[in-house]
N, C-alpha and C. Protein backbone atom coordinates (compact mmCIF):
# COMPACT_ATOMS: atom_id res chain seq x y z
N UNK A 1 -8.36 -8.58 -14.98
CA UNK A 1 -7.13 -8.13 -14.36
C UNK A 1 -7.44 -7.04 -13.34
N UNK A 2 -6.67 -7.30 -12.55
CA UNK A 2 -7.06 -6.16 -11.38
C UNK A 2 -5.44 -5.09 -11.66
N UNK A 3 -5.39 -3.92 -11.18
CA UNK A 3 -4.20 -3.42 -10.73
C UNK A 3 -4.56 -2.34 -9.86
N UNK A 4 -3.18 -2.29 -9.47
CA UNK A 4 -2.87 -1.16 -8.14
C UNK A 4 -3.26 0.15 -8.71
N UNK A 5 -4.04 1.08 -8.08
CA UNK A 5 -3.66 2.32 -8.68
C UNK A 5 -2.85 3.23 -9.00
N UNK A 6 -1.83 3.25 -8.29
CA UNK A 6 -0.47 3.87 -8.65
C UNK A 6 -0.26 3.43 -9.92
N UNK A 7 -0.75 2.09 -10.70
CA UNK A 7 -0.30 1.53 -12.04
C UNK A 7 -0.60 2.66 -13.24
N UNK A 8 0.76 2.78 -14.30
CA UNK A 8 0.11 3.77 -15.59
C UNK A 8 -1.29 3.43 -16.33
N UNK A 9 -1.54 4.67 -16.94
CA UNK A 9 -3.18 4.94 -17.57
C UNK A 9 -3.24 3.49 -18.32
N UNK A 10 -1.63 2.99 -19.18
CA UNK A 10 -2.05 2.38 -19.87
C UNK A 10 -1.83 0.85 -19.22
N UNK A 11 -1.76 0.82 -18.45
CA UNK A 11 -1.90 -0.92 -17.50
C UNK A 11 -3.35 -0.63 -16.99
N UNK A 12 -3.95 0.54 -16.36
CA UNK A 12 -5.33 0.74 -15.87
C UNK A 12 -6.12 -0.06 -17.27
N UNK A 13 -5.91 1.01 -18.34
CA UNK A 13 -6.65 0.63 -19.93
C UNK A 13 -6.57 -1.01 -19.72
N UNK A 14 -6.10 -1.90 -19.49
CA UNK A 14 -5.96 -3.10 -19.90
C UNK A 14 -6.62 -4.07 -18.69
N UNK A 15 -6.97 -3.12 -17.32
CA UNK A 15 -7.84 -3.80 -16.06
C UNK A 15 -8.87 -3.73 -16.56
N UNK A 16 -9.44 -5.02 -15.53
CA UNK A 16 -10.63 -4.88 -15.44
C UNK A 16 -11.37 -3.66 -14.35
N UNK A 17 -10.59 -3.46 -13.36
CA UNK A 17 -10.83 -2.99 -12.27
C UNK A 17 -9.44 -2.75 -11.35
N UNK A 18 -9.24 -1.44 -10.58
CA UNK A 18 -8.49 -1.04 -9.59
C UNK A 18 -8.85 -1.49 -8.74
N UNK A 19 -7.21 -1.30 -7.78
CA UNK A 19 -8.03 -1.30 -5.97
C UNK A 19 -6.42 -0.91 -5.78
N UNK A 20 -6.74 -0.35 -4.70
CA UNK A 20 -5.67 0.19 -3.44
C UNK A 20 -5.20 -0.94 -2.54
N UNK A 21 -4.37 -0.15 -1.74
CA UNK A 21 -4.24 -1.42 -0.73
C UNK A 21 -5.08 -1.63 0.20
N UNK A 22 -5.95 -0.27 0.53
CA UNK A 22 -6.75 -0.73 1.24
C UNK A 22 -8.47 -1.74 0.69
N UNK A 23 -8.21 -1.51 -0.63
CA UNK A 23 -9.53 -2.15 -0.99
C UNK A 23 -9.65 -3.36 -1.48
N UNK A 24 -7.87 -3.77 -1.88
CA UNK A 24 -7.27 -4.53 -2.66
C UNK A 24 -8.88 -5.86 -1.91
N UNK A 25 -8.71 -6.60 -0.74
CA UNK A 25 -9.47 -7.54 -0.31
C UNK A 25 -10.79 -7.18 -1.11
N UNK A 26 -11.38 -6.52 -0.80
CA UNK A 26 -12.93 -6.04 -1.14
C UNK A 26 -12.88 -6.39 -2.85
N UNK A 27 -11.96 -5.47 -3.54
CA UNK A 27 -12.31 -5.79 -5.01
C UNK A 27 -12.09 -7.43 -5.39
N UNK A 28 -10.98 -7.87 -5.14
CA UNK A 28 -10.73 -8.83 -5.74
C UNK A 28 -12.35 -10.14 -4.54
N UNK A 29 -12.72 -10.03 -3.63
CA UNK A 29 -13.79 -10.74 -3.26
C UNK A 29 -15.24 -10.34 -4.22
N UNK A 30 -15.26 -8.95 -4.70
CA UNK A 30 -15.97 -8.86 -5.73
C UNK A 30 -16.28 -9.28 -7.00
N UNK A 31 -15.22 -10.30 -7.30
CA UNK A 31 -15.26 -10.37 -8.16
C UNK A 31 -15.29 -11.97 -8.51
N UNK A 32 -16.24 -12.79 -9.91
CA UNK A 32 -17.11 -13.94 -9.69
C UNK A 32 -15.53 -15.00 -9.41
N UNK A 33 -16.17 -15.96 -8.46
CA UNK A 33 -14.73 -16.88 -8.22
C UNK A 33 -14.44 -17.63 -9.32
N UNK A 34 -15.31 -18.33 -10.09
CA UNK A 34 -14.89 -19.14 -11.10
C UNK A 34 -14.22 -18.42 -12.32
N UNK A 35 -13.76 -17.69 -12.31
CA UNK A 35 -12.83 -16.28 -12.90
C UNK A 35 -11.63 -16.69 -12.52
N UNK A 36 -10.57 -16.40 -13.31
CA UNK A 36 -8.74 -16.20 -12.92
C UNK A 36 -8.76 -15.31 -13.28
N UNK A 37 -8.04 -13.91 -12.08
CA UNK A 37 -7.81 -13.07 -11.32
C UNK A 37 -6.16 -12.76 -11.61
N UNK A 38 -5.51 -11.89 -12.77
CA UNK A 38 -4.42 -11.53 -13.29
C UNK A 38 -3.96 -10.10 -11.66
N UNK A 39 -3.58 -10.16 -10.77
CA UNK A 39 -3.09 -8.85 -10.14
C UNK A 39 -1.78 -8.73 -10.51
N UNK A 40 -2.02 -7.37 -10.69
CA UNK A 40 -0.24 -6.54 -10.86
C UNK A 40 -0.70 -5.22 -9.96
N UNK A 41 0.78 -4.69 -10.08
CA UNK A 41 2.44 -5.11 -10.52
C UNK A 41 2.72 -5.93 -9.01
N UNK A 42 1.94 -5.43 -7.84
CA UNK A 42 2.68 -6.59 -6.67
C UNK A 42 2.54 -7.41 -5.88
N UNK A 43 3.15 -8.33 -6.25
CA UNK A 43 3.02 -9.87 -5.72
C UNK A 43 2.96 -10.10 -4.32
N UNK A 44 3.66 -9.26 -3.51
CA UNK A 44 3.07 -8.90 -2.26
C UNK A 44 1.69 -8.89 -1.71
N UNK A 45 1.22 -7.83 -2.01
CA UNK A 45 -0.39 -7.36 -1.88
C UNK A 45 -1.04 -8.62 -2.75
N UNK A 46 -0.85 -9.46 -3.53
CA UNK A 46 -1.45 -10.02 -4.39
C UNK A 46 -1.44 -11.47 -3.30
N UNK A 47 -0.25 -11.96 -2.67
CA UNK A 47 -0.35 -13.10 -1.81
C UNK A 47 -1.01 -12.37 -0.83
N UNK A 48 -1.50 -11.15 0.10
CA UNK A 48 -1.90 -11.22 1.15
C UNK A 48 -3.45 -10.81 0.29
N UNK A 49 -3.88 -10.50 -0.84
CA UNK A 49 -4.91 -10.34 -0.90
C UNK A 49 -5.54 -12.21 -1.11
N UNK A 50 -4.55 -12.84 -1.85
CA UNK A 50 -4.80 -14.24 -1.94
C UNK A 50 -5.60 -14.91 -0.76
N UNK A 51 -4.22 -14.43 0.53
CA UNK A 51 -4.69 -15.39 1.64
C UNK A 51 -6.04 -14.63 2.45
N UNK A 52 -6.11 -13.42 2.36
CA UNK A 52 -7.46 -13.02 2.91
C UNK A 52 -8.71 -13.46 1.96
N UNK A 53 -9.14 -13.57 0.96
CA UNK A 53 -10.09 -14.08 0.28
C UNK A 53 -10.21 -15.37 -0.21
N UNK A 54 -9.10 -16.47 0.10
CA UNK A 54 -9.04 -17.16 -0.45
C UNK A 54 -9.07 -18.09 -2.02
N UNK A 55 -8.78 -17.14 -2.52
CA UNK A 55 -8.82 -17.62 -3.98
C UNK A 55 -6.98 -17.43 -4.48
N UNK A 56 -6.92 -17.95 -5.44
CA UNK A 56 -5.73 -18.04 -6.30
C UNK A 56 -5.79 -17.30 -7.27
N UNK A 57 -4.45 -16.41 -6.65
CA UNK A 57 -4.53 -15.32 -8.21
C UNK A 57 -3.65 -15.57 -9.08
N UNK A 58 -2.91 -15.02 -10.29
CA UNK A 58 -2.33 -15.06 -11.13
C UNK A 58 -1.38 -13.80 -10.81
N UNK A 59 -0.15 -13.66 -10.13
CA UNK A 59 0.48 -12.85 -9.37
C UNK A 59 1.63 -12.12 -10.45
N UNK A 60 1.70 -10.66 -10.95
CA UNK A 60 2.82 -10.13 -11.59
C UNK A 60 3.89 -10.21 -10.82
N UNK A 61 4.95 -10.64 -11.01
CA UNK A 61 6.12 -10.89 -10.52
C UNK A 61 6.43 -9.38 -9.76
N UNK A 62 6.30 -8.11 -9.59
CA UNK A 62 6.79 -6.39 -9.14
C UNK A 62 6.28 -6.69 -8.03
N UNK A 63 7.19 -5.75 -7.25
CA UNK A 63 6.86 -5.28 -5.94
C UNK A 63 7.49 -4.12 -5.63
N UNK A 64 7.11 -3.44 -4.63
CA UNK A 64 7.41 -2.30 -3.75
C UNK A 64 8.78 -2.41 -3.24
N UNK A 65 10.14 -1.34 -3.97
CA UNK A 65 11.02 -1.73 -3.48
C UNK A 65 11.81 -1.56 -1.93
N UNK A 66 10.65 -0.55 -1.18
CA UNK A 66 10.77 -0.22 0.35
C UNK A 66 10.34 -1.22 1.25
N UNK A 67 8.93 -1.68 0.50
CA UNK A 67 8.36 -2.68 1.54
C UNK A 67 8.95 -4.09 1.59
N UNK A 68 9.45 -4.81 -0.13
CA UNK A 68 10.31 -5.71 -0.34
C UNK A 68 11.10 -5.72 0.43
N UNK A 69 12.36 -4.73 1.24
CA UNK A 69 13.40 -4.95 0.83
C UNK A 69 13.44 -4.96 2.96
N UNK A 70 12.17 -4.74 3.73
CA UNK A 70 11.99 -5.36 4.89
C UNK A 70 12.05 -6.58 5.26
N UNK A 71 13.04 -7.14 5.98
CA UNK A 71 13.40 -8.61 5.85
C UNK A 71 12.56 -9.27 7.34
N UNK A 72 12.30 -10.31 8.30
CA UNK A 72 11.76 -10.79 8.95
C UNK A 72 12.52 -10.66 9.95
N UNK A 73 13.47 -10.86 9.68
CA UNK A 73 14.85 -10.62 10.74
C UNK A 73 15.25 -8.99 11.29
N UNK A 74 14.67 -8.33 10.84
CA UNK A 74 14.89 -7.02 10.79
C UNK A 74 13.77 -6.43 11.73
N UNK A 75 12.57 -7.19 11.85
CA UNK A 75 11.57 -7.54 12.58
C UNK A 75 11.58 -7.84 13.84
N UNK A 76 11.92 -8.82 13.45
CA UNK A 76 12.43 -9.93 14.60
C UNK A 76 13.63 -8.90 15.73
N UNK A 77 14.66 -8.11 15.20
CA UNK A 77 15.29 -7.13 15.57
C UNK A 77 14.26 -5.96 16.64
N UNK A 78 13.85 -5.33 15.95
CA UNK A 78 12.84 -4.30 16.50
C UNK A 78 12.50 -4.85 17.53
N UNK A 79 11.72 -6.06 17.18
CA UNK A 79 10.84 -6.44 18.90
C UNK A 79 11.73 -6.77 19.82
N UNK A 80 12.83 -7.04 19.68
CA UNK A 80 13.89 -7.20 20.39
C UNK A 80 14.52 -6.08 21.52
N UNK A 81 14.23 -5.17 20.11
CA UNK A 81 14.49 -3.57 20.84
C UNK A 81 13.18 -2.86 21.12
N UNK A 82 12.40 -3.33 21.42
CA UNK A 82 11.31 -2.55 21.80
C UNK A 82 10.02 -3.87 22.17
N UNK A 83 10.20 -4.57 23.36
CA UNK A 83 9.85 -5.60 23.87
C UNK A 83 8.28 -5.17 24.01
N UNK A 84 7.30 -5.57 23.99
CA UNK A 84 6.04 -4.99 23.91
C UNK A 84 4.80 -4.41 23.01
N UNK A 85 5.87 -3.82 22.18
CA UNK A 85 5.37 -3.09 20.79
C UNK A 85 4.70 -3.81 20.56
N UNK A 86 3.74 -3.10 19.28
CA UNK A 86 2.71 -3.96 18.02
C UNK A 86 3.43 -3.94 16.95
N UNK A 87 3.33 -4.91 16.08
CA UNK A 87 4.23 -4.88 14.93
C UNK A 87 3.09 -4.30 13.95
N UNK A 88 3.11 -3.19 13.28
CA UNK A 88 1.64 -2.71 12.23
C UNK A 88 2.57 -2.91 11.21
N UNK A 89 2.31 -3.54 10.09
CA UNK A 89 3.43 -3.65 8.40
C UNK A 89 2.04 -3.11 7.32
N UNK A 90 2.39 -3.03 6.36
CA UNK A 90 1.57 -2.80 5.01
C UNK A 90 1.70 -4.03 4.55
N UNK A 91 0.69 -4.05 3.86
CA UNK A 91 0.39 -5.61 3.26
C UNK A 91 1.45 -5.96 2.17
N UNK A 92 1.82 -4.96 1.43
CA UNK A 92 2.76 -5.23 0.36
C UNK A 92 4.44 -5.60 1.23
N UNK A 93 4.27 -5.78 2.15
CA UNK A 93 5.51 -6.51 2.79
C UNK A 93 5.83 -7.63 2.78
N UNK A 94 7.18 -8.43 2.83
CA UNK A 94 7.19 -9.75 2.18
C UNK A 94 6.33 -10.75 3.52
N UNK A 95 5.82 -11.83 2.70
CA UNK A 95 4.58 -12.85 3.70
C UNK A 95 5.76 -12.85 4.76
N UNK A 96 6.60 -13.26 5.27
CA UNK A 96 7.25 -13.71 5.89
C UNK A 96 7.11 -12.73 7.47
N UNK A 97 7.12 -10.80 6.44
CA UNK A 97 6.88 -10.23 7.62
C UNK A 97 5.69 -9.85 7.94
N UNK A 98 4.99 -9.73 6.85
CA UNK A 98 3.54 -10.18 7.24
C UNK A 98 2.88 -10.91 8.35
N UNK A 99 3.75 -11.79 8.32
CA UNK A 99 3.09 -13.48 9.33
C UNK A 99 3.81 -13.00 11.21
N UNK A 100 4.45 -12.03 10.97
CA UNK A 100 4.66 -11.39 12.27
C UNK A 100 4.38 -10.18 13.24
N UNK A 101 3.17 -10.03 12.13
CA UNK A 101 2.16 -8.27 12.19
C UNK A 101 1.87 -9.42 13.54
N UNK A 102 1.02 -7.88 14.27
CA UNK A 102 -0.08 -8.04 15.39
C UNK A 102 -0.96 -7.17 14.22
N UNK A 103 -0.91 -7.06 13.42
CA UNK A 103 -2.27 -6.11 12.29
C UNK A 103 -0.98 -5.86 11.01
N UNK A 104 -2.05 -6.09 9.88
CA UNK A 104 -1.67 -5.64 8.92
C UNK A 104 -2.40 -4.54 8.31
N UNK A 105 -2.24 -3.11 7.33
CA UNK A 105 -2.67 -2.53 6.69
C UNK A 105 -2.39 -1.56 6.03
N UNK A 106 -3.13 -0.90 5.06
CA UNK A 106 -2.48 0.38 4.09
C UNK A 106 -2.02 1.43 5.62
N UNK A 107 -1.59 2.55 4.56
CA UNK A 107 -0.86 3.48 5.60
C UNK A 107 -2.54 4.34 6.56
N UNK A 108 -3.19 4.34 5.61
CA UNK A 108 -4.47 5.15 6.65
C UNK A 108 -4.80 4.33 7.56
N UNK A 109 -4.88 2.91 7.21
CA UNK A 109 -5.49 2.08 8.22
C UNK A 109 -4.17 1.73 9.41
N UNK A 110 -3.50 1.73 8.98
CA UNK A 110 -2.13 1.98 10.12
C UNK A 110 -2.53 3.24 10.93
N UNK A 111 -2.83 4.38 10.60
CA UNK A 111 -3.33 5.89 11.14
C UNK A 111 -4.81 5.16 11.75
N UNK A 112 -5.41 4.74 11.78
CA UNK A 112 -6.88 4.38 12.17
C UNK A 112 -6.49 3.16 13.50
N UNK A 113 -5.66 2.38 12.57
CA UNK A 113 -5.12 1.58 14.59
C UNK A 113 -4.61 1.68 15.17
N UNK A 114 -3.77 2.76 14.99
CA UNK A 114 -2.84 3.37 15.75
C UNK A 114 -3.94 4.48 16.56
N UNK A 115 -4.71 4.75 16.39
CA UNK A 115 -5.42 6.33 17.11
C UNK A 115 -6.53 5.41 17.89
N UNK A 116 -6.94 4.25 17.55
CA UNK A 116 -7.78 3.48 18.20
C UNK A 116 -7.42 2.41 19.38
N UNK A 117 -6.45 1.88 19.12
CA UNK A 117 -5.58 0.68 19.59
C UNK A 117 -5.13 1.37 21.25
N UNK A 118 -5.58 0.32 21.97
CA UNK A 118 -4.82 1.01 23.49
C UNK A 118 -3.77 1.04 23.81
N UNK A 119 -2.93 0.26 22.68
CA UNK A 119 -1.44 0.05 22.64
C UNK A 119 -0.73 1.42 23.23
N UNK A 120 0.09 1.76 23.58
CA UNK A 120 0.94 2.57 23.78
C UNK A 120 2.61 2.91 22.49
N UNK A 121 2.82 1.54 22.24
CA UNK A 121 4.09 1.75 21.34
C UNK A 121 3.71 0.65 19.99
N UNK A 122 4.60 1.17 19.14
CA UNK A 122 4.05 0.38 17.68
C UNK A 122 5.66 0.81 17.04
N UNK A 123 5.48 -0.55 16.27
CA UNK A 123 6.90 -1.04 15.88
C UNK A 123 6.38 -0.57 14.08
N UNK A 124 6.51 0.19 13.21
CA UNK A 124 6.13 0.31 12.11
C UNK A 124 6.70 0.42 10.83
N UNK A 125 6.05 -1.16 9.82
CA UNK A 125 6.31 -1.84 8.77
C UNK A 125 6.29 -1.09 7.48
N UNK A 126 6.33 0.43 7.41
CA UNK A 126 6.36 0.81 5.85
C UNK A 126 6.93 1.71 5.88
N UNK A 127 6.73 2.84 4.91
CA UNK A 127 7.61 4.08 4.27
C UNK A 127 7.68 4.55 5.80
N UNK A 128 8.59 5.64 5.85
CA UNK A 128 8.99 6.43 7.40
C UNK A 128 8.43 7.48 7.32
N UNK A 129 7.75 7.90 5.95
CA UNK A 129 6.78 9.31 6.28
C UNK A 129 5.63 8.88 7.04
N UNK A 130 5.10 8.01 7.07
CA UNK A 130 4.41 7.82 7.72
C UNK A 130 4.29 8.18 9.39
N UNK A 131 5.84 7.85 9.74
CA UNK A 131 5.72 8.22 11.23
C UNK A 131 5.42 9.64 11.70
N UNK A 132 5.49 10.45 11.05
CA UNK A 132 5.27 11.99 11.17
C UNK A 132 3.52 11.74 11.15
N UNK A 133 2.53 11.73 10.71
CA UNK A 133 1.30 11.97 10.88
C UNK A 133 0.82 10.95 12.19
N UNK A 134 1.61 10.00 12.19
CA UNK A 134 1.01 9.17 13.41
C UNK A 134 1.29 9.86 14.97
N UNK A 135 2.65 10.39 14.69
CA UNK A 135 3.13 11.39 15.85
C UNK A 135 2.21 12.37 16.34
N UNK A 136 2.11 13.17 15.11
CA UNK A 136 0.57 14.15 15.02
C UNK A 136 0.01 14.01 15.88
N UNK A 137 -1.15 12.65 14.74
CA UNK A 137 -2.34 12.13 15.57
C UNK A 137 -2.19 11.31 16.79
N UNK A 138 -0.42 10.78 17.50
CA UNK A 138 -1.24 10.29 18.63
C UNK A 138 -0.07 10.71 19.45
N UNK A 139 -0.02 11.88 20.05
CA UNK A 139 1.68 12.25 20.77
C UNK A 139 1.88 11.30 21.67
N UNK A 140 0.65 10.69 22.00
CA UNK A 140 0.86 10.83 23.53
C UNK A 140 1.73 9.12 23.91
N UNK A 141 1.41 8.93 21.73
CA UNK A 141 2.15 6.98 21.60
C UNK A 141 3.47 7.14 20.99
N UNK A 142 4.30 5.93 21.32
CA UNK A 142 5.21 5.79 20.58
C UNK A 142 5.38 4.95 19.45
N UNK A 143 6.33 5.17 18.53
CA UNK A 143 6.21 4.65 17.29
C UNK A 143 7.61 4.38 16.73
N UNK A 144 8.24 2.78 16.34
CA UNK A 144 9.28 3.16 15.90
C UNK A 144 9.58 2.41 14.41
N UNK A 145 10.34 3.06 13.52
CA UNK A 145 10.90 2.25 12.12
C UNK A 145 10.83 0.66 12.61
N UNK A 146 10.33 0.28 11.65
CA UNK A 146 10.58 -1.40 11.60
C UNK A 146 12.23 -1.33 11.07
N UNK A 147 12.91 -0.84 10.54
CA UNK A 147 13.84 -0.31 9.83
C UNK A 147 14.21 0.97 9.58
N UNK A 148 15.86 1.09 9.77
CA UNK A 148 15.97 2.62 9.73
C UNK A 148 16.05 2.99 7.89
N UNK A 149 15.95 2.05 7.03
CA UNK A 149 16.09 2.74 5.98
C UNK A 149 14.76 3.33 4.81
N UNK A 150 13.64 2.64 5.84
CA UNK A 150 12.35 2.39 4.70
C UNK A 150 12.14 3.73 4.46
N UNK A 151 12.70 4.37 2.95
CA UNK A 151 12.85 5.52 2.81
C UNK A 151 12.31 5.62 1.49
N UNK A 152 10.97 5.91 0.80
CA UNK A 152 11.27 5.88 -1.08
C UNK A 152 11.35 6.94 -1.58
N UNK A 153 12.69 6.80 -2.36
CA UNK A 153 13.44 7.80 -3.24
C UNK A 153 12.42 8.80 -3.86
N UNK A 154 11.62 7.81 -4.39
CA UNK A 154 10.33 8.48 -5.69
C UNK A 154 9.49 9.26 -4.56
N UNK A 155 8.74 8.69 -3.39
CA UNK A 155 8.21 9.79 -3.03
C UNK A 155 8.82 11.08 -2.47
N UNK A 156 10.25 10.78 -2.06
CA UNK A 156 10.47 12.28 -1.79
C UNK A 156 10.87 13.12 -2.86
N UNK A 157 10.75 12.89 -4.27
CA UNK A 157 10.76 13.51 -5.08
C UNK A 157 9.94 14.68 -5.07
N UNK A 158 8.64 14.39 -4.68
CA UNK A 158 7.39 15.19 -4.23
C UNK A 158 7.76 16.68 -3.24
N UNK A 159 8.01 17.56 -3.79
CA UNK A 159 8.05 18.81 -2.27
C UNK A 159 7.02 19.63 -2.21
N UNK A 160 6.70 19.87 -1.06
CA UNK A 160 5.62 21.33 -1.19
C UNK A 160 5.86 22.22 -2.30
N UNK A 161 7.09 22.79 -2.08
CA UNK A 161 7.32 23.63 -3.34
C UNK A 161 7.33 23.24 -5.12
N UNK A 162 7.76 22.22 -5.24
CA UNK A 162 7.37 21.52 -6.72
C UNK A 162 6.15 21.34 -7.07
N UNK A 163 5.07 21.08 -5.61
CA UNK A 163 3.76 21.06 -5.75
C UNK A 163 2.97 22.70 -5.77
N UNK A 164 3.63 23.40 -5.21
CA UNK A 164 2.78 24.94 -5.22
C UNK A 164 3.50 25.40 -7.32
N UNK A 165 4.92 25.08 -6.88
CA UNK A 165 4.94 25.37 -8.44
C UNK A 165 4.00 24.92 -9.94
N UNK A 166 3.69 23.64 -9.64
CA UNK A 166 2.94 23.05 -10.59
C UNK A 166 1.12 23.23 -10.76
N UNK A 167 0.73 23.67 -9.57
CA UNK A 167 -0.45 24.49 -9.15
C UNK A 167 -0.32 25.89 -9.94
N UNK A 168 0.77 26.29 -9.55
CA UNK A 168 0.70 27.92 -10.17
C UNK A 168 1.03 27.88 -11.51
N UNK A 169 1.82 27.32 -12.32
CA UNK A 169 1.82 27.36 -13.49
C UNK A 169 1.37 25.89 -14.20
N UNK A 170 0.86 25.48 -14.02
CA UNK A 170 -0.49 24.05 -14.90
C UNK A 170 0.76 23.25 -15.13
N UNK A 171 1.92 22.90 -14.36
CA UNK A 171 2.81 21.81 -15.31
C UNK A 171 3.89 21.31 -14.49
N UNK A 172 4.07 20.01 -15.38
CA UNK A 172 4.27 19.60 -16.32
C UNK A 172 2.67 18.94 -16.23
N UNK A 173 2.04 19.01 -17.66
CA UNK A 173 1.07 18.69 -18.09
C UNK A 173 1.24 17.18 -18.50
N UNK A 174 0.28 16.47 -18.39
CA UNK A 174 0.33 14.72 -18.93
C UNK A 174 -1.16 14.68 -19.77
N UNK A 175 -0.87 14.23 -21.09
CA UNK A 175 -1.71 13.89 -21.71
C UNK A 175 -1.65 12.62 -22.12
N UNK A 176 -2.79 12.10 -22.03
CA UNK A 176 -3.22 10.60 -22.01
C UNK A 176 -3.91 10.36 -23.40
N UNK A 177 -3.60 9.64 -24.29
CA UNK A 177 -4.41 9.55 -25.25
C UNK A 177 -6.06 9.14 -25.13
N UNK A 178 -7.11 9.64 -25.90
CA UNK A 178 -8.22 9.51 -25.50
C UNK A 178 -8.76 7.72 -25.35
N UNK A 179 -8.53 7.10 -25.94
CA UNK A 179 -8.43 5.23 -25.70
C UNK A 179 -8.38 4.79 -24.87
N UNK A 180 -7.27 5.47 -24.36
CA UNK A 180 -6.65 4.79 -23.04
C UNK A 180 -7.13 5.57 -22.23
N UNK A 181 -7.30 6.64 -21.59
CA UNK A 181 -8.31 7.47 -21.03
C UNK A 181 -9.46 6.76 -20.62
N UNK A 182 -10.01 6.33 -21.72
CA UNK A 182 -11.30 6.28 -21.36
C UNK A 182 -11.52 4.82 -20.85
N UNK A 183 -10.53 3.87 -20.89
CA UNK A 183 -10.56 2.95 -21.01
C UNK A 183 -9.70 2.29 -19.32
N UNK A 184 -8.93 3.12 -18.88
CA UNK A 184 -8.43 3.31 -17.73
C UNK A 184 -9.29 3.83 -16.91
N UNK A 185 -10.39 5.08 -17.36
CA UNK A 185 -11.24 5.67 -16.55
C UNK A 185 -12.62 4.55 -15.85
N UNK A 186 -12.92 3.53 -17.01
CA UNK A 186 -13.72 2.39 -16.67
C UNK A 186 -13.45 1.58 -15.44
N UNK A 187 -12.00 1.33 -15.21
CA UNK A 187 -11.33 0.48 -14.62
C UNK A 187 -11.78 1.15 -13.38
N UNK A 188 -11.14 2.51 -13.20
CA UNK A 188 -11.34 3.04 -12.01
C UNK A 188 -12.56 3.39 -11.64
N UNK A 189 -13.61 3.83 -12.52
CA UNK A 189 -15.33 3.63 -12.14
C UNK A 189 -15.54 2.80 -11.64
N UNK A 190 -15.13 1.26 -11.57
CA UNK A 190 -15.63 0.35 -11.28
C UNK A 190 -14.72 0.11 -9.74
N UNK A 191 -14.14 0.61 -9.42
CA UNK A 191 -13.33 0.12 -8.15
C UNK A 191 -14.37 1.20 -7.13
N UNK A 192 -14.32 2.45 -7.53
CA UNK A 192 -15.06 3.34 -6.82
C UNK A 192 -16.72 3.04 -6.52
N UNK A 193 -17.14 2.43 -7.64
CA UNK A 193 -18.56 1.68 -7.18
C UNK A 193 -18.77 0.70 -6.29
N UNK A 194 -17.68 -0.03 -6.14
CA UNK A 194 -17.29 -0.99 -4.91
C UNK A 194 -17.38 -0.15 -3.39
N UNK A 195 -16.96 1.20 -3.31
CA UNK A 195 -16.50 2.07 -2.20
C UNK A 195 -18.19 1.95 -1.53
């Protein structure tokens, strides 16, 4: 079984091996073909890791409910309004909008073709924090929502300040039972030996 890393200690405990989105291709090609290949939780990343390596996986029904919920038409919209653009999406986007990238990739590798690419404007397929570091790194390009709503709730849960708080006083603390620990920690040894 492969899973995402974002997946809990105790779905890691039960992989064989992690991968990201960006490694998702690499691990699952690592691994012997005459094998069936369980990926979770998303079926997304799991069909585009499918069609880049060619093998057949065994797909958990979950997905990403920001990148899911990007429709083709919504796509199809953008380039409409912004005639020229590159369409960059994350792989965990449904195939449909996938199949209308000029590039697909995780959010760094979106930051890596975007700073490389001679493009000038980019139409962009995932969360909207993203557009803030690409701005950063490339003022001099433009960049717009594939959608005005790709917004996730859960990560803006995250603030600087919740994070300096939890630095300064050790918490909320998570303890993992030692089993699963150690047994999740394997999973992820083995994705990082791939790196």
């Amino acid at each position: 079984m492969v899973s995402y890393v974002n997946s809990s200690a105790a779905v890691k405990a039960e992989s064989d091996v992690c991968c990201t989105s960006s490694n998702a291709v690499k691990v699952v090609s690592s691994l012997p073909r005459n094998r069936p290949v369980l990926f979770v939780p998303d079926r997304n990343l799991g069909l585009y890791v499918s069609r880049q390596t060619g093998r057949d996986l065994l797909l958990w029904d979950g997905f990403c409910p920001v990148h899911e919920s990007l429709t083709a038409g919504e796509v199809a919209e953008a380039k409409a309004r912004h005639p020229g653009a590159l369409v960059v999406v994350h792989p965990e986007c449904r195939p449909e909008v996938v199949a209308l990238a000029d590039h697909v990739a995780s959010t760094g590798g979106i930051l890596r073709f975007a700073a490389s690419s001679p493009a000038s404007f980019f139409i962009i397929g995932t969360e909207q924090g993203l557009l803030h570091p690409l701005r950063e790194e490339c003022p001099q390009k433009s960049f717009y929502p594939a959608a005005p709503y790709l917004v996730c709730p859960s990560m803006k849960l995250i603030t600087l300040e919740k994070l300096r708080l939890a630095l300064e006083r050790l918490e909320p603390q998570v303890e993992v039972p030692g089993e699963i620990r150690e047994r999740a920690r394997r999973a992820l040894s083995r994705m990082l030996e791939l790196a």
